[in-house]
PDB file of N, CA and C in Angstrom:
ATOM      1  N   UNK A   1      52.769 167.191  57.620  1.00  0.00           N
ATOM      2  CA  UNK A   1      51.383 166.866  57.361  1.00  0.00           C
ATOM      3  C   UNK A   1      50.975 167.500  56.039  1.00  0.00           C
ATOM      4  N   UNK A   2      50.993 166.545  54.972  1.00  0.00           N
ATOM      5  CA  UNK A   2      50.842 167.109  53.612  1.00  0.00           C
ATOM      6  C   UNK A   2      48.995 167.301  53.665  1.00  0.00           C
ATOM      7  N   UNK A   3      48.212 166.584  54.326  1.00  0.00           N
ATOM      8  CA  UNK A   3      47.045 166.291  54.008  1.00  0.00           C
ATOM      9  C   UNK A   3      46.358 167.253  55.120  1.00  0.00           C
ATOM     10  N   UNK A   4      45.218 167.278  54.388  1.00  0.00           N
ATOM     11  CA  UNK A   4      44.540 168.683  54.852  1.00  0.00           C
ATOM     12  C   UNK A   4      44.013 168.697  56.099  1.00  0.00           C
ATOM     13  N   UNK A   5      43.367 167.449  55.945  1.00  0.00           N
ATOM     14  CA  UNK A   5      42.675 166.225  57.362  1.00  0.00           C
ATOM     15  C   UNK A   5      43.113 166.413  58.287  1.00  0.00           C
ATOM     16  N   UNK A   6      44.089 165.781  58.246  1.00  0.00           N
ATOM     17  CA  UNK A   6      44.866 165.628  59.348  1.00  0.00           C
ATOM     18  C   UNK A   6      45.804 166.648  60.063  1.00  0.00           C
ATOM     19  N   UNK A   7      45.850 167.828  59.304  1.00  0.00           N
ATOM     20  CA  UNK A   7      46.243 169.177  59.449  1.00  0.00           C
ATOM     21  C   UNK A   7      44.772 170.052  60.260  1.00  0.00           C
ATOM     22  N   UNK A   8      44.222 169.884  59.771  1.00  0.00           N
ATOM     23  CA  UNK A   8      43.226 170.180  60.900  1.00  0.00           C
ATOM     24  C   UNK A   8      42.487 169.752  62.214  1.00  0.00           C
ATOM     25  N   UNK A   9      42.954 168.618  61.785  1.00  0.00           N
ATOM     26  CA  UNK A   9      42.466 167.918  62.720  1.00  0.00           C
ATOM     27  C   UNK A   9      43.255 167.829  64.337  1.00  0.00           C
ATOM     28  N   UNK A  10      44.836 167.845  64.095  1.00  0.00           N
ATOM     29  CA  UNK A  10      45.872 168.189  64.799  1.00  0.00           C
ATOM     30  C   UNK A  10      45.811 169.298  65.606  1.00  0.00           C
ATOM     31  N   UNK A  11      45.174 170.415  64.697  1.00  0.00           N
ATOM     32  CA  UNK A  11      44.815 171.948  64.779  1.00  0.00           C
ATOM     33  C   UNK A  11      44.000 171.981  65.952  1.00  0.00           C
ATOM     34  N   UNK A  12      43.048 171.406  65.449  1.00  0.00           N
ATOM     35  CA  UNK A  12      41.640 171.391  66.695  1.00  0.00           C
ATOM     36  C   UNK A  12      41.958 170.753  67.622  1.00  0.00           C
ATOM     37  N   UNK A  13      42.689 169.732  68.050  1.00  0.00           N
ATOM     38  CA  UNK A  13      42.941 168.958  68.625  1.00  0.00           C
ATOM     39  C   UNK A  13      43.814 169.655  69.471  1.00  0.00           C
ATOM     40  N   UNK A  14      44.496 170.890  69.530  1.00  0.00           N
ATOM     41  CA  UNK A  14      45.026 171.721  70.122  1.00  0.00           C
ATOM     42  C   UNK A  14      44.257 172.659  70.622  1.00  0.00           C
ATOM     43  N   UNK A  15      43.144 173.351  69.778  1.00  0.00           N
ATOM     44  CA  UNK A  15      42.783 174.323  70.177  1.00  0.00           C
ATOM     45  C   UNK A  15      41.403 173.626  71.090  1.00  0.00           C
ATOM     46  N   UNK A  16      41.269 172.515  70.964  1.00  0.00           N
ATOM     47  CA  UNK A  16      40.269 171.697  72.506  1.00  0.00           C
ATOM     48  C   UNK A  16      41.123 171.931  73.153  1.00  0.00           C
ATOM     49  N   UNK A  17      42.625 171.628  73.521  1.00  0.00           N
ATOM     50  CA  UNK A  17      43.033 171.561  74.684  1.00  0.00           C
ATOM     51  C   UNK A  17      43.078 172.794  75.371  1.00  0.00           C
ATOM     52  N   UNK A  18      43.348 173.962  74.626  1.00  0.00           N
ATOM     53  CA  UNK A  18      43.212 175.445  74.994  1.00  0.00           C
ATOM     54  C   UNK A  18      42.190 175.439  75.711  1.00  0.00           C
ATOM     55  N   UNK A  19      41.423 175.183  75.060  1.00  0.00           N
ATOM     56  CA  UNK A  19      39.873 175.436  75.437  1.00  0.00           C
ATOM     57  C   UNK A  19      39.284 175.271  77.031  1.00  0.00           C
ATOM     58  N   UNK A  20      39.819 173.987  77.075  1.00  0.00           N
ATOM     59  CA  UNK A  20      39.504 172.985  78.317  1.00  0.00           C
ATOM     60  C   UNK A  20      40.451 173.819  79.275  1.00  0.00           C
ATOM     61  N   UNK A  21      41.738 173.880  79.301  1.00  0.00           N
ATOM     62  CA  UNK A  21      42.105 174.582  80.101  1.00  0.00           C
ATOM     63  C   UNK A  21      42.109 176.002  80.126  1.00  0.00           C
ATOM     64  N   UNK A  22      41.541 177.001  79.368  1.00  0.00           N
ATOM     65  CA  UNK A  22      40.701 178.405  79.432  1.00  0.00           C
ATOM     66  C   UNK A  22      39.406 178.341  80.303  1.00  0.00           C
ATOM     67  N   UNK A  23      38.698 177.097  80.013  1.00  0.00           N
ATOM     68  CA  UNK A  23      37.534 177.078  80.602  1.00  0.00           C
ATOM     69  C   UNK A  23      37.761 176.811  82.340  1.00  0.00           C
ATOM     70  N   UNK A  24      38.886 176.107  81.866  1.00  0.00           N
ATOM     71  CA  UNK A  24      38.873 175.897  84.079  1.00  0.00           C
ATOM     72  C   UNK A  24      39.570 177.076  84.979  1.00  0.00           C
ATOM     73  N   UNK A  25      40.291 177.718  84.185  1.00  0.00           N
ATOM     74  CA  UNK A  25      40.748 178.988  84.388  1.00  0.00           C
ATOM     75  C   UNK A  25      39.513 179.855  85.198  1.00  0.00           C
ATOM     76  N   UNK A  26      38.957 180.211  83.617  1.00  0.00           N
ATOM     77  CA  UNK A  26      37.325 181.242  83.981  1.00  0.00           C
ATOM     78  C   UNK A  26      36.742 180.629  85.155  1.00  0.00           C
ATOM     79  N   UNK A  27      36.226 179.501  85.377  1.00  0.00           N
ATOM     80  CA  UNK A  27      35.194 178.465  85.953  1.00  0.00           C
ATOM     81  C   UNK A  27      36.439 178.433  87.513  1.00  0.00           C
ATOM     82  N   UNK A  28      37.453 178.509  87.729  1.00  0.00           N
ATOM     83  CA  UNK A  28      38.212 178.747  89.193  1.00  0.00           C
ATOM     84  C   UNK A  28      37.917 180.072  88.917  1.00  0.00           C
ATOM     85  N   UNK A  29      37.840 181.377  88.526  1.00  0.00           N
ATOM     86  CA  UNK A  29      38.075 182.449  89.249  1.00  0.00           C
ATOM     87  C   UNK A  29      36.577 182.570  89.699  1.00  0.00           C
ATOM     88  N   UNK A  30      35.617 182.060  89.157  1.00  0.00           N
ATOM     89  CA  UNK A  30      34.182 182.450  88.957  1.00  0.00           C
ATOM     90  C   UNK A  30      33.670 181.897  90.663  1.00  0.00           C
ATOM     91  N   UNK A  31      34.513 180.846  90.584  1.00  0.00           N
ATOM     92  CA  UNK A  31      34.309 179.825  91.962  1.00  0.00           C
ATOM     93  C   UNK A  31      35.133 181.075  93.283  1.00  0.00           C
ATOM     94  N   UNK A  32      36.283 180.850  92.782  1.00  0.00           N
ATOM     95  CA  UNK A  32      36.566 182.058  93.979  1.00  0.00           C
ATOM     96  C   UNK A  32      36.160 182.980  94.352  1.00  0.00           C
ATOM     97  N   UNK A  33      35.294 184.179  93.140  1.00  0.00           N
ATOM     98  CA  UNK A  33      34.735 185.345  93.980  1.00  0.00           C
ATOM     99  C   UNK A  33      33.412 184.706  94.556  1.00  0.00           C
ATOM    100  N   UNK A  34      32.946 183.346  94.110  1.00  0.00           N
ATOM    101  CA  UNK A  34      31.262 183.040  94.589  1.00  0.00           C
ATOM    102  C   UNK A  34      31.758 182.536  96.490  1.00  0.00           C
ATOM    103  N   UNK A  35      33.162 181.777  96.269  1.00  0.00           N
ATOM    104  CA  UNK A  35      33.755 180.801  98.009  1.00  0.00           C
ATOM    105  C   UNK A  35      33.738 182.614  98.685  1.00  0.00           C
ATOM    106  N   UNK A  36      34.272 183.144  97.760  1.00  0.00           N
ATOM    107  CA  UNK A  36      35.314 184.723  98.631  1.00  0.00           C
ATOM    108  C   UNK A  36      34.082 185.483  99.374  1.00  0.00           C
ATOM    109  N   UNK A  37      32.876 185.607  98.670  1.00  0.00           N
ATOM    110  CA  UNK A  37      31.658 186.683  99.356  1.00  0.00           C
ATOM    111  C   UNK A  37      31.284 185.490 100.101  1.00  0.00           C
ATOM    112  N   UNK A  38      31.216 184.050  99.981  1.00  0.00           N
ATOM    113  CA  UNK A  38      30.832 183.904 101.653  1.00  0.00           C
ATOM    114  C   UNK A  38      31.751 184.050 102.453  1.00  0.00           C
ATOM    115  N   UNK A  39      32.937 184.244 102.372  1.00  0.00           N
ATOM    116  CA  UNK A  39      33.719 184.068 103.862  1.00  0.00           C
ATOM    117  C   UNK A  39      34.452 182.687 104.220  1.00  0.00           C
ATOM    118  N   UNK A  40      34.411 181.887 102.632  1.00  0.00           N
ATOM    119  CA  UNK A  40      35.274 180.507 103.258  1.00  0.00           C
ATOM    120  C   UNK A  40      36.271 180.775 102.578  1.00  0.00           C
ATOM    121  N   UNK A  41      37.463 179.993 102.656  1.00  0.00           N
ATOM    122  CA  UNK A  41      38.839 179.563 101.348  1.00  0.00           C
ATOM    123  C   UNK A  41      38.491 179.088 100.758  1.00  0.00           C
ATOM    124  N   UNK A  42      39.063 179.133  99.175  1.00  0.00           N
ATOM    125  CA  UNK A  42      38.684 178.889  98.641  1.00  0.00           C
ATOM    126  C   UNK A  42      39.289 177.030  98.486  1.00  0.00           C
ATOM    127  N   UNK A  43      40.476 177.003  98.910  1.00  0.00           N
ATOM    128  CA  UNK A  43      41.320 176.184  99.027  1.00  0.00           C
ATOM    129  C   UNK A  43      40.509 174.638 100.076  1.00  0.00           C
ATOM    130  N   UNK A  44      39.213 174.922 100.389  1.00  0.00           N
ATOM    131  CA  UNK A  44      38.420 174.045 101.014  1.00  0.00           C
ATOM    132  C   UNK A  44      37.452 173.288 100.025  1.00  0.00           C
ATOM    133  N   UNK A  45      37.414 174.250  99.140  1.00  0.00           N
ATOM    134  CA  UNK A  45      36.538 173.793  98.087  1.00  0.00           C
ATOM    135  C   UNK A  45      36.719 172.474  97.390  1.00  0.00           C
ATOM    136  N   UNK A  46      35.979 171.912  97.252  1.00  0.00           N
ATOM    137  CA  UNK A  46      36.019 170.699  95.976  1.00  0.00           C
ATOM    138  C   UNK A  46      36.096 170.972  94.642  1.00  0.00           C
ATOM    139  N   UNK A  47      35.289 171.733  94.171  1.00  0.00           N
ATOM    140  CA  UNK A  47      35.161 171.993  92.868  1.00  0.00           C
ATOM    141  C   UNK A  47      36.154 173.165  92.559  1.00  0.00           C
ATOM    142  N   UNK A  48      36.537 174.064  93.368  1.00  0.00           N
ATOM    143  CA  UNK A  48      37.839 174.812  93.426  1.00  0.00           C
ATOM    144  C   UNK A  48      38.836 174.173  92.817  1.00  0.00           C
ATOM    145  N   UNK A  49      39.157 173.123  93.956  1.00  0.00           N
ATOM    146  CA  UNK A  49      40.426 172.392  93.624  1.00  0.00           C
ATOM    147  C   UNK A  49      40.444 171.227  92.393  1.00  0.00           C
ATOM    148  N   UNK A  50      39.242 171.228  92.202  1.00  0.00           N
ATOM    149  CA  UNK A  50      38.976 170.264  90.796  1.00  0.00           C
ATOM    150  C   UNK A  50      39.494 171.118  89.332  1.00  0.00           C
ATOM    151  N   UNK A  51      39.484 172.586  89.719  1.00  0.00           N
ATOM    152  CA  UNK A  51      39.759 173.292  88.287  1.00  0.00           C
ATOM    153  C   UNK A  51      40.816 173.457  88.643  1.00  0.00           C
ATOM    154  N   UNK A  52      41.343 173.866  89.321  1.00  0.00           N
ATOM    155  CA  UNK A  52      43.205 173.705  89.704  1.00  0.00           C
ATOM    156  C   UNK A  52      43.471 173.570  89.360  1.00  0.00           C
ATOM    157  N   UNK A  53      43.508 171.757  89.344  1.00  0.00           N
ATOM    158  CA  UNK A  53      44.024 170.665  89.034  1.00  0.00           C
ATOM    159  C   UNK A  53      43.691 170.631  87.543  1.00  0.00           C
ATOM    160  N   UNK A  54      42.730 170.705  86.965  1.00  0.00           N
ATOM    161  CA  UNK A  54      42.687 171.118  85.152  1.00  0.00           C
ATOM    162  C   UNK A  54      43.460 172.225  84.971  1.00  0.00           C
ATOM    163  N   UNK A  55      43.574 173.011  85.626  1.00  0.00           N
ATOM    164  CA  UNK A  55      44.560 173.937  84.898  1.00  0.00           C
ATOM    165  C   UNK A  55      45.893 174.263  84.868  1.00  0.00           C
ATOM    166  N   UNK A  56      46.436 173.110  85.964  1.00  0.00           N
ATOM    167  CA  UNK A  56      47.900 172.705  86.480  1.00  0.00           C
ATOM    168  C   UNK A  56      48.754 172.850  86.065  1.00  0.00           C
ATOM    169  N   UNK A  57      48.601 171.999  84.505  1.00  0.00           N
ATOM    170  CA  UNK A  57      49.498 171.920  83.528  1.00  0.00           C
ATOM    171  C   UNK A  57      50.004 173.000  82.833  1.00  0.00           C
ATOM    172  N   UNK A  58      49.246 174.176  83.223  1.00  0.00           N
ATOM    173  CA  UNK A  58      49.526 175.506  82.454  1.00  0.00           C
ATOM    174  C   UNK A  58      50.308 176.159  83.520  1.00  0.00           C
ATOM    175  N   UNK A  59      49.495 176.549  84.360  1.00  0.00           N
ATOM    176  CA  UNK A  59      49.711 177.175  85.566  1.00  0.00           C
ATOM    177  C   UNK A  59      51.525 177.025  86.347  1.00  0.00           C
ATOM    178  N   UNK A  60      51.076 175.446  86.531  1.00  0.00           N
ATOM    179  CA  UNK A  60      52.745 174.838  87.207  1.00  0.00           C
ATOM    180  C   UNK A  60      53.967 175.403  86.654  1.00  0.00           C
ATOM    181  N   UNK A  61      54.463 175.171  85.492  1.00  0.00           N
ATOM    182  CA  UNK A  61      55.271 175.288  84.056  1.00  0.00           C
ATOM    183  C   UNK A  61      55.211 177.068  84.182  1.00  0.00           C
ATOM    184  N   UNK A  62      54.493 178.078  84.275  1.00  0.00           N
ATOM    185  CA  UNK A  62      54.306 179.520  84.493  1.00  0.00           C
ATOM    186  C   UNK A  62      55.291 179.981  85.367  1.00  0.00           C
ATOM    187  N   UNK A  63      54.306 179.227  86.566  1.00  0.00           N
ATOM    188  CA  UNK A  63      55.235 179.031  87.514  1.00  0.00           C
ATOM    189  C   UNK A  63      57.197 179.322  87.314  1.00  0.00           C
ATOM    190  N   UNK A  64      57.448 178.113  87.159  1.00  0.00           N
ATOM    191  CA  UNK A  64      58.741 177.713  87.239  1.00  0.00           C
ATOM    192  C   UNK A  64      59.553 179.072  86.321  1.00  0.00           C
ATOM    193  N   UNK A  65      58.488 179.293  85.218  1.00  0.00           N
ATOM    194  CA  UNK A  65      60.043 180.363  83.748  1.00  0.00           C
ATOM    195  C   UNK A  65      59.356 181.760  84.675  1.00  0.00           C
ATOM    196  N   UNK A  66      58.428 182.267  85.340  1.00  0.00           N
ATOM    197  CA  UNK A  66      58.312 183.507  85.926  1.00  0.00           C
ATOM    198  C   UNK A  66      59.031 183.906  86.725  1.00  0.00           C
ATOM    199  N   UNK A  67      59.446 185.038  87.071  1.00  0.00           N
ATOM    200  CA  UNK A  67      60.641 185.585  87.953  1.00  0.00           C
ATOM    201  C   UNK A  67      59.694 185.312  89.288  1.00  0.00           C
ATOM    202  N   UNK A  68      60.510 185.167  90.650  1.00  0.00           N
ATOM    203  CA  UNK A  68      60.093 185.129  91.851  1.00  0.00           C
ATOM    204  C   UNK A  68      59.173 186.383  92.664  1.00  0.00           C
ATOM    205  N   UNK A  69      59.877 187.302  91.711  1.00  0.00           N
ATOM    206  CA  UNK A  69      59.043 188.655  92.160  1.00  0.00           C
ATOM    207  C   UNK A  69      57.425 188.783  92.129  1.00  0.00           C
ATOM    208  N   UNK A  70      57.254 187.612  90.691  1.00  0.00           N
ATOM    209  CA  UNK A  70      55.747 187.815  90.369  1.00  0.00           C
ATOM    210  C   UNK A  70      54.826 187.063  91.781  1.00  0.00           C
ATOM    211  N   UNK A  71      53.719 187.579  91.892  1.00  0.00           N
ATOM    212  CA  UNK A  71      53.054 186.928  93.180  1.00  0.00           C
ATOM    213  C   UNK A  71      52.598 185.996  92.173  1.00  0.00           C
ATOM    214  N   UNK A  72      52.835 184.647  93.505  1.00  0.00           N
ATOM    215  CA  UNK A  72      51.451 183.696  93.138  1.00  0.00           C
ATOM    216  C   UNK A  72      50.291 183.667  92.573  1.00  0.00           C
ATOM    217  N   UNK A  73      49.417 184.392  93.242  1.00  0.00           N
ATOM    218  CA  UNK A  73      47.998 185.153  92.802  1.00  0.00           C
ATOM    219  C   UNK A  73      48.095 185.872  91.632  1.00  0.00           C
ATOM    220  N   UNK A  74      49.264 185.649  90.612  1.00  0.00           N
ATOM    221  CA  UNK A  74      48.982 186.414  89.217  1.00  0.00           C
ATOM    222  C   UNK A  74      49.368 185.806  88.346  1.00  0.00           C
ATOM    223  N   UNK A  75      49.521 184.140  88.875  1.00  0.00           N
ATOM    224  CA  UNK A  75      50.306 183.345  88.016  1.00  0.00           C
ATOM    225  C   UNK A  75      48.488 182.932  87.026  1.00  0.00           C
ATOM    226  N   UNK A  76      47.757 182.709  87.321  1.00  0.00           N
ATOM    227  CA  UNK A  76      46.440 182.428  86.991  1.00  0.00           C
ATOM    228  C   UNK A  76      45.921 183.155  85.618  1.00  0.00           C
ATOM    229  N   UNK A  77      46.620 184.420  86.212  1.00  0.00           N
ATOM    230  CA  UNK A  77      46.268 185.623  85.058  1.00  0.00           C
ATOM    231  C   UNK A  77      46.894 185.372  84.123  1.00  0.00           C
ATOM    232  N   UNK A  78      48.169 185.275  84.013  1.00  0.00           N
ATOM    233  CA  UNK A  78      49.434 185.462  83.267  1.00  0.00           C
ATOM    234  C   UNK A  78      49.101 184.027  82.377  1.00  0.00           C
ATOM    235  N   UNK A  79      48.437 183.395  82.928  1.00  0.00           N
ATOM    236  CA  UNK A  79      48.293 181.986  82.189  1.00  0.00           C
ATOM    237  C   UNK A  79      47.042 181.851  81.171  1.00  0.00           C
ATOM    238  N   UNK A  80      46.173 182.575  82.027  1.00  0.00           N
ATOM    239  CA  UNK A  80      44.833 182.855  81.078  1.00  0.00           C
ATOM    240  C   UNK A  80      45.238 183.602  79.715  1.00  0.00           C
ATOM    241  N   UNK A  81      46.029 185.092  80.030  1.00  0.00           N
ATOM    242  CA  UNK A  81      46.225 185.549  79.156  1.00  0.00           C
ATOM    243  C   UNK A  81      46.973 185.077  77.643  1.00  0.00           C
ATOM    244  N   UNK A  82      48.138 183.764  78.474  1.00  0.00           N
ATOM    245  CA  UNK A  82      49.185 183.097  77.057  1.00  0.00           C
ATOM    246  C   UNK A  82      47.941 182.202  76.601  1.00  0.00           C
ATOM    247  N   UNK A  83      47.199 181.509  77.274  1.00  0.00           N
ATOM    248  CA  UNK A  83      46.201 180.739  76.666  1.00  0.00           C
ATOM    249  C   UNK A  83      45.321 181.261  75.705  1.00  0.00           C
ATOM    250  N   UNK A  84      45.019 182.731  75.954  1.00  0.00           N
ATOM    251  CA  UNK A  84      44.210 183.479  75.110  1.00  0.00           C
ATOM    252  C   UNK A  84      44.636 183.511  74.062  1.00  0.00           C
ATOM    253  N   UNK A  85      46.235 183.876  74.109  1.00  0.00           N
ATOM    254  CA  UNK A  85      47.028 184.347  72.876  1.00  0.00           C
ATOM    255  C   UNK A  85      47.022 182.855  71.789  1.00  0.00           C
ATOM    256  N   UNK A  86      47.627 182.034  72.925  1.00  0.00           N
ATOM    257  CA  UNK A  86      47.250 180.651  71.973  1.00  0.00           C
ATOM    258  C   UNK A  86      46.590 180.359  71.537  1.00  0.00           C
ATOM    259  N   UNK A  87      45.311 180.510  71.903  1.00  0.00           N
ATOM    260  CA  UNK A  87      43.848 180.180  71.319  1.00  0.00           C
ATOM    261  C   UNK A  87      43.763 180.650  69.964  1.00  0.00           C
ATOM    262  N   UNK A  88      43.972 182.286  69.979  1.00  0.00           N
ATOM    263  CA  UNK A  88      43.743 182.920  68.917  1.00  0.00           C
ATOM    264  C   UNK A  88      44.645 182.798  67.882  1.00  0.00           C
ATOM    265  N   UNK A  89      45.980 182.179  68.081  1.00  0.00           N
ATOM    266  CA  UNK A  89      46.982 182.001  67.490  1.00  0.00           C
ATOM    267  C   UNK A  89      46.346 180.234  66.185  1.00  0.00           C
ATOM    268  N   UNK A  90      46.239 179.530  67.458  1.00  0.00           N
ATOM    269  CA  UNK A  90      45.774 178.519  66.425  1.00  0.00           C
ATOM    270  C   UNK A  90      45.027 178.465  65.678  1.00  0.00           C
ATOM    271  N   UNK A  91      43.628 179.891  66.132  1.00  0.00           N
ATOM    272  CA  UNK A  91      42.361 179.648  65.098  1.00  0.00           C
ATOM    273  C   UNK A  91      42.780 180.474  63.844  1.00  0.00           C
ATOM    274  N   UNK A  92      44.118 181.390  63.882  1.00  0.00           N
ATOM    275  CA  UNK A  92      44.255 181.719  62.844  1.00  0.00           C
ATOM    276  C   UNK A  92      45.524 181.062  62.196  1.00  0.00           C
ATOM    277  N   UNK A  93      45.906 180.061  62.689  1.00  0.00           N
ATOM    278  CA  UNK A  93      46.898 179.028  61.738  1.00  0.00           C
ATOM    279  C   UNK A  93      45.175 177.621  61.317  1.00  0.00           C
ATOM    280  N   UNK A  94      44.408 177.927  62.024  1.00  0.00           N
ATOM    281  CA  UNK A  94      43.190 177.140  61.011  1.00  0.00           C
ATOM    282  C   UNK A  94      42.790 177.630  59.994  1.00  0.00           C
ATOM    283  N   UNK A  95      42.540 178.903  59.879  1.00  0.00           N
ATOM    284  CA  UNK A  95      42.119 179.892  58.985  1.00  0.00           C
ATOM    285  C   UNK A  95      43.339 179.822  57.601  1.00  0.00           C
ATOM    286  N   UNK A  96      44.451 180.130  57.945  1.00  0.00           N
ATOM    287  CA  UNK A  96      45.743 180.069  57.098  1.00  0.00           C
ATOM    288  C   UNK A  96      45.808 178.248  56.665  1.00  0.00           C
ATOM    289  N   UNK A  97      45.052 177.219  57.402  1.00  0.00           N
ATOM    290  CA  UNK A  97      44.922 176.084  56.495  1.00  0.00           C
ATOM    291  C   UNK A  97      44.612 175.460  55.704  1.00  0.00           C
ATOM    292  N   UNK A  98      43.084 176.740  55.890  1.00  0.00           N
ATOM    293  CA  UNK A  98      42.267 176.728  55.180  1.00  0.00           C
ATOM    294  C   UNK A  98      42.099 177.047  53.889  1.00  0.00           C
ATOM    295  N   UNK A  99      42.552 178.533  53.965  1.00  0.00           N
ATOM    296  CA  UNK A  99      43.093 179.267  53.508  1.00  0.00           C
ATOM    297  C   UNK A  99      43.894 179.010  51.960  1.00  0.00           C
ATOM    298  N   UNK A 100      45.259 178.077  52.369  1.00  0.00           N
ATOM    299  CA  UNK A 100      45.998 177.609  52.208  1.00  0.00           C
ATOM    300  C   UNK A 100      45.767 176.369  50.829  1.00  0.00           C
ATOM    301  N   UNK A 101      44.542 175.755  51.204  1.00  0.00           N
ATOM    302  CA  UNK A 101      44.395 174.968  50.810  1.00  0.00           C
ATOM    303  C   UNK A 101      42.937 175.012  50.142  1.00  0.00           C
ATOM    304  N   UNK A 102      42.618 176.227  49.564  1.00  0.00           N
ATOM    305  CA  UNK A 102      41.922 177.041  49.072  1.00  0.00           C
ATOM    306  C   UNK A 102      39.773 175.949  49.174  1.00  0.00           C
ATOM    307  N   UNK A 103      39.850 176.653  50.436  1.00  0.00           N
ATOM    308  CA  UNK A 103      38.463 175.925  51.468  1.00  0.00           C
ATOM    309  C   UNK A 103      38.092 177.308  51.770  1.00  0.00           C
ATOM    310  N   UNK A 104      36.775 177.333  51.327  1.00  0.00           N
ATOM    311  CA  UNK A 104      35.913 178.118  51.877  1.00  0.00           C
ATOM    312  C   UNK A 104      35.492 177.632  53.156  1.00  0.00           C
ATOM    313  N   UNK A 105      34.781 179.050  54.146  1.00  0.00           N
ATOM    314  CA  UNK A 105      34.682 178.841  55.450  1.00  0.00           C
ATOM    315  C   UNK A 105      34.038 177.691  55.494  1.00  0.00           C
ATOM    316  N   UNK A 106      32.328 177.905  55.275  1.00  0.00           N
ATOM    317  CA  UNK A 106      31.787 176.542  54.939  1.00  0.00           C
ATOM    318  C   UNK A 106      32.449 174.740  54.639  1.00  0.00           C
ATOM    319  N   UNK A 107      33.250 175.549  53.979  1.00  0.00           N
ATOM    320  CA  UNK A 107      33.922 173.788  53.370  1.00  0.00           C
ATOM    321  C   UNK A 107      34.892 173.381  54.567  1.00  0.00           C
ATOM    322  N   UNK A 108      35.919 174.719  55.377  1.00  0.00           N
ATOM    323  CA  UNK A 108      37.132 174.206  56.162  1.00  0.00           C
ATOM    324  C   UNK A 108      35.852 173.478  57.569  1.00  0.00           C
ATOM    325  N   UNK A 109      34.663 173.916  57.688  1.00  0.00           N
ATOM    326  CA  UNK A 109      34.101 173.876  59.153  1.00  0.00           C
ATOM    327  C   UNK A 109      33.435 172.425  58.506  1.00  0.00           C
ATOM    328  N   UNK A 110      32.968 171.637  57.616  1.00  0.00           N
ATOM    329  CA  UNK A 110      32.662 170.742  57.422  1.00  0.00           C
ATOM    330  C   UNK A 110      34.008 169.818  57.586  1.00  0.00           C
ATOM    331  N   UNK A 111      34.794 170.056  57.541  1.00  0.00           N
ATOM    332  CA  UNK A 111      36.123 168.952  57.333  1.00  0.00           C
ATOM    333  C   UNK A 111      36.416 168.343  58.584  1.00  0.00           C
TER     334      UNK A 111
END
């Protein structure tokens, strides 16, 4: 990707997907301690299992390369946390595009 455009655009287009699945991350644990102080599963829930399922794709794949030792219940974490790292990873390969391609902040956030 010689062009700047489309180099960012790729960029963001990654770091939405982070996003979306960071956000269902937060938005399931937020749901579980609200299901957990009443006293139901959380696993009954609708909207529980609606962020799950957004966050599957991370989560599942964790799953599988983590040793067996790790509990279940920390696969969530472990996923939030690489997502974090990713997040921050891409906004500073945006920054380095920017950067790069000598764009002030102003100018890279208009593009």
């Amino acid at each position: 990707m010689n062009d700047i455009g489309s180099t960012l655009f790729a960029l963001r287009l990654v770091k939405a997907v982070i996003e979306i699945a960071l956000l269902a991350l937060v938005g399931q644990g937020i749901v579980w301690v609200l299901i957990r102080t009443s006293g139901q599963p959380p696993e009954n829930n609708f909207f529980y299992r609606t962020l799950q399922t957004i966050a599957m794709p991370v989560t599942r794949p964790l799953r599988w390369v983590t040793p067996k030792f790790v509990a279940d219940r920390h696969i969530p974490w472990a996923a939030l946390g690489l997502l974090a790292a990713g997040w921050v990873w891409v906004l500073l390969a945006i920054l380095s595009a920017c950067a790069g391609a000598g764009l002030s902040g102003a100018e890279c956030a208009q593009r």
